[in-house]
Protein backbone atom coordinates (compact mmCIF):
# COMPACT_ATOMS: atom_id res chain seq x y z
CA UNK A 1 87.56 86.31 142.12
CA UNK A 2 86.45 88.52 144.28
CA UNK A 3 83.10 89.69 144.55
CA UNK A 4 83.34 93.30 143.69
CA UNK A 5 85.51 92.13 140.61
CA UNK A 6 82.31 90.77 139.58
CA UNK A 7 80.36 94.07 139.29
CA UNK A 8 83.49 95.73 137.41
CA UNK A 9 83.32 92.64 134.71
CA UNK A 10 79.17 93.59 134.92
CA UNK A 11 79.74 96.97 134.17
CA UNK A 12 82.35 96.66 131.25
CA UNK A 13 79.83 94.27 129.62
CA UNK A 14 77.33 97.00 129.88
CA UNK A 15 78.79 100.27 129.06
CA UNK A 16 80.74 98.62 125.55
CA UNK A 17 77.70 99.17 123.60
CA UNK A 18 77.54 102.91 124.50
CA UNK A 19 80.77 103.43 123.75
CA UNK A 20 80.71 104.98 119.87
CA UNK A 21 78.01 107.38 120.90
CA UNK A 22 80.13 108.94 123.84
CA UNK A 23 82.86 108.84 121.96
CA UNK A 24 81.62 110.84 118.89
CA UNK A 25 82.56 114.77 118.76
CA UNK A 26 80.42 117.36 119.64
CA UNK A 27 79.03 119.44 116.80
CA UNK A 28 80.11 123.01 116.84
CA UNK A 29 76.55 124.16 115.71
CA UNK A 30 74.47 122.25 118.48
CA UNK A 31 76.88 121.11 120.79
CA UNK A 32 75.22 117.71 120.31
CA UNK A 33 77.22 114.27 119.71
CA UNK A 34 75.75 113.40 116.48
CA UNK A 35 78.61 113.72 114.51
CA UNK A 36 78.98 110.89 111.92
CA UNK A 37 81.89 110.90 109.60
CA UNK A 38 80.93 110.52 105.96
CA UNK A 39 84.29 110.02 104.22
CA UNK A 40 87.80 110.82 104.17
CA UNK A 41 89.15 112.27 101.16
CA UNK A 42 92.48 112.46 99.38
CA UNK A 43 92.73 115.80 97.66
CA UNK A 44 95.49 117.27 95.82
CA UNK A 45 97.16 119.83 97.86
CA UNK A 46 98.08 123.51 96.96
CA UNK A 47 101.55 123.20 97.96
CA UNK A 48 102.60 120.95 94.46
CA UNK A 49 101.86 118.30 92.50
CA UNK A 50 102.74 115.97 94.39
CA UNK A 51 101.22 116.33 97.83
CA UNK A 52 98.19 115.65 98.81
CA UNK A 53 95.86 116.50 101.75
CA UNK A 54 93.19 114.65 104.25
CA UNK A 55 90.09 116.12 104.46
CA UNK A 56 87.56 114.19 106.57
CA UNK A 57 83.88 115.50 106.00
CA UNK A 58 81.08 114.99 108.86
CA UNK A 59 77.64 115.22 108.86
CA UNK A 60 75.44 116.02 112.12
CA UNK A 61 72.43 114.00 112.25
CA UNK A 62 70.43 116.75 114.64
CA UNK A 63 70.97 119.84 112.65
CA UNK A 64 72.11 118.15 109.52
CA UNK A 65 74.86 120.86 108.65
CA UNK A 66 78.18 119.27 107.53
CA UNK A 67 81.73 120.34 108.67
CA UNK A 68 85.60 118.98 107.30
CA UNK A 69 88.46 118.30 109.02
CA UNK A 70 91.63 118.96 107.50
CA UNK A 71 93.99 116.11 108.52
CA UNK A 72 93.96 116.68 112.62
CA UNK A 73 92.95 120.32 112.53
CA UNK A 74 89.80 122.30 113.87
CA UNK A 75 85.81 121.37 112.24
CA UNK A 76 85.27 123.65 109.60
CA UNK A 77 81.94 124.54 108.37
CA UNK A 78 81.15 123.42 104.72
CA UNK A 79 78.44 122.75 102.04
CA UNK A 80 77.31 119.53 100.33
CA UNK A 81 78.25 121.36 97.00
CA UNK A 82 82.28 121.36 98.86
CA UNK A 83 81.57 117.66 99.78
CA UNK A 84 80.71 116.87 96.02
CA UNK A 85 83.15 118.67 94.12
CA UNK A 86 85.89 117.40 96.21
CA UNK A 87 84.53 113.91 96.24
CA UNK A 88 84.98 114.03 92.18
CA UNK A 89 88.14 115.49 92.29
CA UNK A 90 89.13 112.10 94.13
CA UNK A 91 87.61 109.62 92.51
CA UNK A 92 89.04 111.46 89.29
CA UNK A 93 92.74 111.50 91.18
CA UNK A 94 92.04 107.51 92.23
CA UNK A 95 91.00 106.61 88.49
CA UNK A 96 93.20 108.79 85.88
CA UNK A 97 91.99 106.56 82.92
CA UNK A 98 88.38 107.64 83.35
């Protein structure tokens, strides 16, 4: 190998640890990357009974406000009271019986 391919190899091995914190997505309250995804959620959907929707919750760790994603779409701003109910709701869908 080449010499140079040697600093390339260097610099992989180095930057693969900093990878999930420039990857996260910015926060649309702080514009910081400290977006960590709580949980994804599968929620009955309005359109019938038997559809359901993806709602991916998110929780910044610098201004601690949380946001959901529905399936691919924008950051929404939401509560933890939002989180909770809908995190009943599918547990309750998952487990009928109960």
């Amino acid at each position: 190998m080449k010499d140079w391919h040697w600093f390339i190899v260097f610099a992989v091995i180095l930057i693969t640890p900093l990878l999930p914190n420039i990857l996260r997505d910015k926060c649309p309250g702080c514009n910081r990357r400290k977006l960590n995804s709580l949980e994804t959620l599968k929620v009955h959907s309005d359109d019938g009974p038997q559809t359901f929707a993806y709602i991916t919750f998110y929780r910044c760790d610098n201004c601690s406000n949380i946001y959901k994603r529905n399936k691919s779409g924008p950051l929404e701003l939401s509560s933890p009271e939002e989180y909770r109910l809908l995190s009943e709701a599918a547990v309750a869908a998952r487990h009928p019986e109960s």
